[in-house]
C-alpha atoms as a PDB file:
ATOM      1  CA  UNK A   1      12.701  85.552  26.395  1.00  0.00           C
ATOM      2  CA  UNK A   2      15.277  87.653  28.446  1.00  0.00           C
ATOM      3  CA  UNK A   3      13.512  88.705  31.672  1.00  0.00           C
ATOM      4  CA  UNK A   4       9.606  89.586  32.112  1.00  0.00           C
ATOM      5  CA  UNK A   5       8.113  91.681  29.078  1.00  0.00           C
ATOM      6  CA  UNK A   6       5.704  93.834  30.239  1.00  0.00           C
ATOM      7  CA  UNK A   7       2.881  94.825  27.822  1.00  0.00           C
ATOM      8  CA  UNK A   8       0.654  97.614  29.127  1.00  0.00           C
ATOM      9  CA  UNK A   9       1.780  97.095  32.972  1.00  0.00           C
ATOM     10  CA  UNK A  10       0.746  93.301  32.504  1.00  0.00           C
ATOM     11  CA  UNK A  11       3.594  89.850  32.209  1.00  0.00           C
ATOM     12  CA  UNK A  12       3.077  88.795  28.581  1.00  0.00           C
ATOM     13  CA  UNK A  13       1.822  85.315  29.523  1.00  0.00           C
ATOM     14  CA  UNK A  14      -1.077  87.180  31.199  1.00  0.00           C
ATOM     15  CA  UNK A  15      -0.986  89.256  27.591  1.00  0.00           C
ATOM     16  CA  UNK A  16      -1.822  86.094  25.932  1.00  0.00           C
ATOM     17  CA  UNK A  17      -4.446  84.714  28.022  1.00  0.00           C
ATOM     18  CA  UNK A  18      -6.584  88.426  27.356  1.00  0.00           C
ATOM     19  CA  UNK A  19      -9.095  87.351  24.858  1.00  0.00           C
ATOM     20  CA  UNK A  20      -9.647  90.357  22.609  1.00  0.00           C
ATOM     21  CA  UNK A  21      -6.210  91.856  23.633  1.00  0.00           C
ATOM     22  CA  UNK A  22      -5.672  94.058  20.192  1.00  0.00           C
ATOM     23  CA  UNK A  23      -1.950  93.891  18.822  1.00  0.00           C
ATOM     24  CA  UNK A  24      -2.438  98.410  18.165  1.00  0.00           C
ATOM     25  CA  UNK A  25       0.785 100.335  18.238  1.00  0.00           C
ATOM     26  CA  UNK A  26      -0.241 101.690  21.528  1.00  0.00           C
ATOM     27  CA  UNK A  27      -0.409  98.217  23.093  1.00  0.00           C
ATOM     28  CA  UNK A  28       3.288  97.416  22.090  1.00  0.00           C
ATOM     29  CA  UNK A  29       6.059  98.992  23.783  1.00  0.00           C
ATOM     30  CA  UNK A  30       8.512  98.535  20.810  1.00  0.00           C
ATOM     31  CA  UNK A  31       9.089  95.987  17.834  1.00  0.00           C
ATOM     32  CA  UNK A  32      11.161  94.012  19.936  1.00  0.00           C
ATOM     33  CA  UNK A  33       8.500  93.113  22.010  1.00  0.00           C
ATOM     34  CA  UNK A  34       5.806  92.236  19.019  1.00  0.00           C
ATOM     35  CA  UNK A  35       7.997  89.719  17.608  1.00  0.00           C
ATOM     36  CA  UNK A  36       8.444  88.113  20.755  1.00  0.00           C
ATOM     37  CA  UNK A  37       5.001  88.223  21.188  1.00  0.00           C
ATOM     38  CA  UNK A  38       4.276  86.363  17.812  1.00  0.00           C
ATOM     39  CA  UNK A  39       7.030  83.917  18.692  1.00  0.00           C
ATOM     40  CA  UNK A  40       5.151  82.846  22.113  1.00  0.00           C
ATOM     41  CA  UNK A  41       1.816  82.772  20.370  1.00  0.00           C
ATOM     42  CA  UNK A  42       3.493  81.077  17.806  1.00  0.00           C
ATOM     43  CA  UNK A  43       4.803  78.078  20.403  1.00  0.00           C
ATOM     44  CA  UNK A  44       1.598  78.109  22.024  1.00  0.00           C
ATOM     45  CA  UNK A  45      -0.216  77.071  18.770  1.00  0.00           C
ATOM     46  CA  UNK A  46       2.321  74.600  17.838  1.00  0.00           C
ATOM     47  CA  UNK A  47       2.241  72.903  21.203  1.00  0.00           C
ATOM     48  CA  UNK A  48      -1.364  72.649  21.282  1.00  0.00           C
ATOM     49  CA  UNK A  49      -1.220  71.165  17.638  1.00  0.00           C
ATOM     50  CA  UNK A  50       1.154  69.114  19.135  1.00  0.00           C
ATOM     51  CA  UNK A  51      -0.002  68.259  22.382  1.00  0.00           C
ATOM     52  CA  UNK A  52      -3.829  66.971  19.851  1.00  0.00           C
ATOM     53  CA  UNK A  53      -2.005  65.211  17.748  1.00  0.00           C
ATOM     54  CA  UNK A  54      -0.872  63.289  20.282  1.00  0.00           C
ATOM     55  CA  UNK A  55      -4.833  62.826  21.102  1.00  0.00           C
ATOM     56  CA  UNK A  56      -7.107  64.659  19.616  1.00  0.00           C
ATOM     57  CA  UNK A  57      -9.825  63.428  22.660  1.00  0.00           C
ATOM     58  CA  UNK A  58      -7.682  65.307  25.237  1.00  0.00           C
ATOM     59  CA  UNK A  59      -9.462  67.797  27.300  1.00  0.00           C
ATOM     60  CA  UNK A  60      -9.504  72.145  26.687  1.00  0.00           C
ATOM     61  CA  UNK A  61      -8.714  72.356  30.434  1.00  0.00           C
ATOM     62  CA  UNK A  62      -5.695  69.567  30.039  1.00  0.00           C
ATOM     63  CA  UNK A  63      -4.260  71.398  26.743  1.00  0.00           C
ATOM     64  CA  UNK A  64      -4.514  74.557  29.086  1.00  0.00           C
ATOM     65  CA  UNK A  65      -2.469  73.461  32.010  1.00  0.00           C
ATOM     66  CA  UNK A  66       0.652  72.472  29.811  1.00  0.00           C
ATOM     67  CA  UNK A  67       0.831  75.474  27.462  1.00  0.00           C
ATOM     68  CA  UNK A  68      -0.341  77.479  30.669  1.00  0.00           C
ATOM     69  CA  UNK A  69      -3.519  78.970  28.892  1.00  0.00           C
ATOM     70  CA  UNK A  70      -7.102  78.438  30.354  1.00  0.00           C
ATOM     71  CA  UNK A  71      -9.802  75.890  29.148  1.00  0.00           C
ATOM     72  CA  UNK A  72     -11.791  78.810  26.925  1.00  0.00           C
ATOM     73  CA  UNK A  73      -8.621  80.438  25.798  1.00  0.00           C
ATOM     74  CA  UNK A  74      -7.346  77.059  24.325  1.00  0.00           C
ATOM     75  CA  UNK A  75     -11.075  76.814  22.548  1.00  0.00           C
ATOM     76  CA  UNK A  76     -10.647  79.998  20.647  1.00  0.00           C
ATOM     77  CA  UNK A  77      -7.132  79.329  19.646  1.00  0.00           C
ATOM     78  CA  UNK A  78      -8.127  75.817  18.642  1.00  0.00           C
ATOM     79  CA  UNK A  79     -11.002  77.476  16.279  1.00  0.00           C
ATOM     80  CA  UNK A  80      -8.635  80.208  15.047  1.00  0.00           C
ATOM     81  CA  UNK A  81      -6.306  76.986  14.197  1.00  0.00           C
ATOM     82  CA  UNK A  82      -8.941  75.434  12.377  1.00  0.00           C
ATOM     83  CA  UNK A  83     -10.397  78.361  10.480  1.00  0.00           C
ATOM     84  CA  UNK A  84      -6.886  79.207   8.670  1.00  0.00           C
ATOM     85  CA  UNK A  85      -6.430  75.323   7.821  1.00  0.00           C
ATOM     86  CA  UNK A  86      -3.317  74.551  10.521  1.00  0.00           C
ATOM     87  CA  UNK A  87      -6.008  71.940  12.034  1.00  0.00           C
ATOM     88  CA  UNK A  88      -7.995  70.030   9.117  1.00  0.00           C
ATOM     89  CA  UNK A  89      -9.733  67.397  11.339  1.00  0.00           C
ATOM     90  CA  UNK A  90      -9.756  65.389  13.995  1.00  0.00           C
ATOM     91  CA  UNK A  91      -9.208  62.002  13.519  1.00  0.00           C
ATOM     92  CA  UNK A  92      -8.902  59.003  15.021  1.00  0.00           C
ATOM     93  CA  UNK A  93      -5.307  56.155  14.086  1.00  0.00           C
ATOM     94  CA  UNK A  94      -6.533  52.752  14.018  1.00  0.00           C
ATOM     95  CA  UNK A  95      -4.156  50.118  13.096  1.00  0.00           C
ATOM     96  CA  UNK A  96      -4.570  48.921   9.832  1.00  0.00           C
ATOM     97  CA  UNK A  97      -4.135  45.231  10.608  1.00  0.00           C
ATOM     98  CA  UNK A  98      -7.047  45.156  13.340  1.00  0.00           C
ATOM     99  CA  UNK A  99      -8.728  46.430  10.914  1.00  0.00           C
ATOM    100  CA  UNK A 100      -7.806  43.901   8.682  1.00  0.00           C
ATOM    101  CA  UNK A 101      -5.722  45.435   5.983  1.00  0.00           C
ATOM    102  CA  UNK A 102      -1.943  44.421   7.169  1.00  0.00           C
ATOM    103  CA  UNK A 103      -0.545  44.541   3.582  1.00  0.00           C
ATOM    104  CA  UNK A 104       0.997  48.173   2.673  1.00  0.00           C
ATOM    105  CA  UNK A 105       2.013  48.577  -0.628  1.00  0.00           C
ATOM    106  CA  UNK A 106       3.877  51.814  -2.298  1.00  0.00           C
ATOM    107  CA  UNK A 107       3.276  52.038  -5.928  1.00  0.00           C
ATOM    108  CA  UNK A 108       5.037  54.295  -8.396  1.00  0.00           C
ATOM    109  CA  UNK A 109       3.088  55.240 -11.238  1.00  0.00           C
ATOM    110  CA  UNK A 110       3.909  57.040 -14.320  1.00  0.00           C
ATOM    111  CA  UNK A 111       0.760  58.126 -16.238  1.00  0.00           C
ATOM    112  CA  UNK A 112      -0.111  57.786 -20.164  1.00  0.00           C
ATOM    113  CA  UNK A 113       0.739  61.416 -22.056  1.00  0.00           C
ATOM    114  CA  UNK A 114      -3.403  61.194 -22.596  1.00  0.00           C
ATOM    115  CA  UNK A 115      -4.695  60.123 -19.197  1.00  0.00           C
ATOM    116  CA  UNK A 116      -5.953  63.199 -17.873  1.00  0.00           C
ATOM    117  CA  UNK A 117      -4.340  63.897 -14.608  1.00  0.00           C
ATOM    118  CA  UNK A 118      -7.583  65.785 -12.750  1.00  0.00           C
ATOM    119  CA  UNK A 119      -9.563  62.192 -14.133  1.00  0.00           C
ATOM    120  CA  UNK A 120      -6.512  60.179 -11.985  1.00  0.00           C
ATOM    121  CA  UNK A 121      -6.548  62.297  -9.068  1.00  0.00           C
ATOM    122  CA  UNK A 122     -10.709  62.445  -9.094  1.00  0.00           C
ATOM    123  CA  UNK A 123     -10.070  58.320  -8.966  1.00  0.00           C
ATOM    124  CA  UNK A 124      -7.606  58.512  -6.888  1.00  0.00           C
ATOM    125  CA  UNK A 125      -9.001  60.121  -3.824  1.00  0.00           C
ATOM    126  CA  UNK A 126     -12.292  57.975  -4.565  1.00  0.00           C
ATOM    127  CA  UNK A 127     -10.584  54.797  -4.172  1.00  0.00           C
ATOM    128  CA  UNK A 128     -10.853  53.557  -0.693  1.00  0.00           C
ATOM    129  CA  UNK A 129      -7.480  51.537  -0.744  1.00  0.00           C
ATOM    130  CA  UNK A 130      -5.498  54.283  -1.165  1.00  0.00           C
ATOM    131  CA  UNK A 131      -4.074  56.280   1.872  1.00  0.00           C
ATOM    132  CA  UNK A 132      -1.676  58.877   0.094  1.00  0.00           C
ATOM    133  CA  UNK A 133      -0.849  60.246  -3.336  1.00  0.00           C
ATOM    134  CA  UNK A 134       2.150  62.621  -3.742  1.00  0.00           C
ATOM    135  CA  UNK A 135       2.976  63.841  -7.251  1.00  0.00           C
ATOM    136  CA  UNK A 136       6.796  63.616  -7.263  1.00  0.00           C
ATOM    137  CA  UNK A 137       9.960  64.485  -9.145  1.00  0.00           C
ATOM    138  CA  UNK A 138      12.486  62.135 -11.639  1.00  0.00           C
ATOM    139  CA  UNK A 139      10.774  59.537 -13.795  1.00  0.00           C
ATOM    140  CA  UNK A 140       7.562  58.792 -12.261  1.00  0.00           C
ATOM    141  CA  UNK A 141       4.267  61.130 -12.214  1.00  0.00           C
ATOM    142  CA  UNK A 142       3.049  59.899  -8.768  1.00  0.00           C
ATOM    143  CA  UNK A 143       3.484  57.603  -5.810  1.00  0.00           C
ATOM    144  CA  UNK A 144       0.601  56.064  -4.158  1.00  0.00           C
ATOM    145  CA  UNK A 145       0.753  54.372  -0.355  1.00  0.00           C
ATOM    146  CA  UNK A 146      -2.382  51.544  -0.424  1.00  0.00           C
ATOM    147  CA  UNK A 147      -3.632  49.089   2.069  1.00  0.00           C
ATOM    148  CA  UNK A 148      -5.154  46.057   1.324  1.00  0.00           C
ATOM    149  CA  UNK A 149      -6.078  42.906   2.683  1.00  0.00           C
ATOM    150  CA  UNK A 150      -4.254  40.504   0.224  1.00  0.00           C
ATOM    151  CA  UNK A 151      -1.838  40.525  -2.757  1.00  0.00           C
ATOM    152  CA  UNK A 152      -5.232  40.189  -4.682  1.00  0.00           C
ATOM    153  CA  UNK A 153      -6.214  43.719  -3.138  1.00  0.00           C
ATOM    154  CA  UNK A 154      -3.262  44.922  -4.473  1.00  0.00           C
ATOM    155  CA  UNK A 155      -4.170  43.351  -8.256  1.00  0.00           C
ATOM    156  CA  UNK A 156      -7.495  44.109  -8.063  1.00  0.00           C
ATOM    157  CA  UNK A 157      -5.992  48.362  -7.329  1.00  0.00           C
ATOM    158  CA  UNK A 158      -3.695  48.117 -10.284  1.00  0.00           C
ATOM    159  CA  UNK A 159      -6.166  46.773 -12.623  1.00  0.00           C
ATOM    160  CA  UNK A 160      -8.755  49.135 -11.632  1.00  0.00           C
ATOM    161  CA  UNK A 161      -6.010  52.140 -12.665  1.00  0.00           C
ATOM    162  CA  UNK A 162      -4.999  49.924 -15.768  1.00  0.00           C
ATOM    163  CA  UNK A 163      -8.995  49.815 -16.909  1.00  0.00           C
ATOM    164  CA  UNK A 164      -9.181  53.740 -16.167  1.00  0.00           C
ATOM    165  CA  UNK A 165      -5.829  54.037 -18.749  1.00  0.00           C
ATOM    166  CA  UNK A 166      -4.070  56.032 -16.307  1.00  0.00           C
ATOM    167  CA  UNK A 167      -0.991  53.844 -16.335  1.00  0.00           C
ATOM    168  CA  UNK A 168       1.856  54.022 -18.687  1.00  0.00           C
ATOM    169  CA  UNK A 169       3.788  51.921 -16.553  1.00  0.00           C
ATOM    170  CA  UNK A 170       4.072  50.890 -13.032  1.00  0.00           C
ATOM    171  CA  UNK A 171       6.703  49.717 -10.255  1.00  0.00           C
ATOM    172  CA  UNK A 172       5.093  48.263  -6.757  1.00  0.00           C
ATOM    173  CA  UNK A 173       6.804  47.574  -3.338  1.00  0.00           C
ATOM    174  CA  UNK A 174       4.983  45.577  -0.748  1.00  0.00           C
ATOM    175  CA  UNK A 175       6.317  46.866   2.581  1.00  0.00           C
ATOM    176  CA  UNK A 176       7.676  43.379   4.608  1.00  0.00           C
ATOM    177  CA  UNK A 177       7.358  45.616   8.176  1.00  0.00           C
ATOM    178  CA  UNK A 178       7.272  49.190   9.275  1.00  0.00           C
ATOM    179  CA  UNK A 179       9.876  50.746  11.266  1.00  0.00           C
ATOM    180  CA  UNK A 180       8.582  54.098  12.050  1.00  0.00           C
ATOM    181  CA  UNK A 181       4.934  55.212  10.959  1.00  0.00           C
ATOM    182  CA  UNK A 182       3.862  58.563  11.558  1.00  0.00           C
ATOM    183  CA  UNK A 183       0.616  60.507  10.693  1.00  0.00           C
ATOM    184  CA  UNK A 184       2.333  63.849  12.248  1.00  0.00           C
ATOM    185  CA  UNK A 185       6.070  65.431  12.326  1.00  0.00           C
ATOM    186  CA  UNK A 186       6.453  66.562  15.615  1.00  0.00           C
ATOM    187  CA  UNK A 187       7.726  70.429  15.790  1.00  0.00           C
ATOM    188  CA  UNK A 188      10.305  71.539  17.244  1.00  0.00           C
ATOM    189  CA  UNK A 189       9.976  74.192  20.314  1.00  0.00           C
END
């Protein structure tokens, strides 16, 4: 932001921390201004999105001191996150293999031209082995990411979407190690 922006006779970083500060065209001292506004509230939300993702247990008053915000201000933008769907949970990342499901397994499944594809996806996200379903371009319908505790886990999946006659054919990969495993992109600033 070139120099300080004033917004009413206050620094916009005291703009932001005003609660029920209303964005009216007397508050704004030209366009300029408002989208550089919306840019730093933008960057705020992102790095507290961010900055939870990182862990989700971290304090309001913690979140506040690196995005410069205070404790209840970092509340309110954390509901208005999660009221417009940016945040969809909190959630904790436990490794799989403690847990006692080290095998990961991507499957690429084409369906049958009768299998009805709200019937797959319904038994799909009820299966408890899978951890992602992305319906995807070229050949195949969908590809699944399962864990399971065996090669038998992995059976036992296939011939549970075999008995529902979702499958017109099938191609599975059984991940040897993971490289890089991330349940968040990191955003740019």
């Amino acid at each position: 932001m070139p120099g300080v922006l004033f917004l009413c006779g206050l620094r916009l970083r005291e703009r932001l921390n005003l609660r029920y500060f209303c964005l009216s065209q007397e508050n704004i001292l030209s366009r300029r201004y408002l989208a550089e506004y919306v840019a730093v509230m933008e960057i705020l939300d992102r790095k507290i999105i961010s900055l939870l993702a990182e862990d989700s247990r971290r304090s309001l008053a913690s979140i506040g001191e690196v995005v410069g915000l205070s404790a209840s201000a970092v509340n309110e933008r954390i509901r208005r996150l999660v009221a417009i769907g940016a945040i969809r949970r909190f959630t904790v990342d436990a490794d799989p293999s403690a847990l006692g499901l080290p095998i990961t397994t991507f499957l690429l499944v084409a369906l049958n031209y009768d299998a009805g594809e709200d019937a797959f996806k319904a038994a799909i996200n009820a299966h408890p082995a899978v951890l992602e379903c992305h319906h995807v371009t070229g050949s195949w319908s969908y590809m699944l990411k399962i864990r399971t505790a065996d090669l038998a886990g992995i059976e036992a999946f296939l011939a549970d979407l075999k008995a529902g006659r979702f499958v017109a054919r099938s191609e599975t990969m059984i991940a040897l190690s993971t490289a890089c495993e991330r349940s968040f992109v990191q955003m740019e600033m």
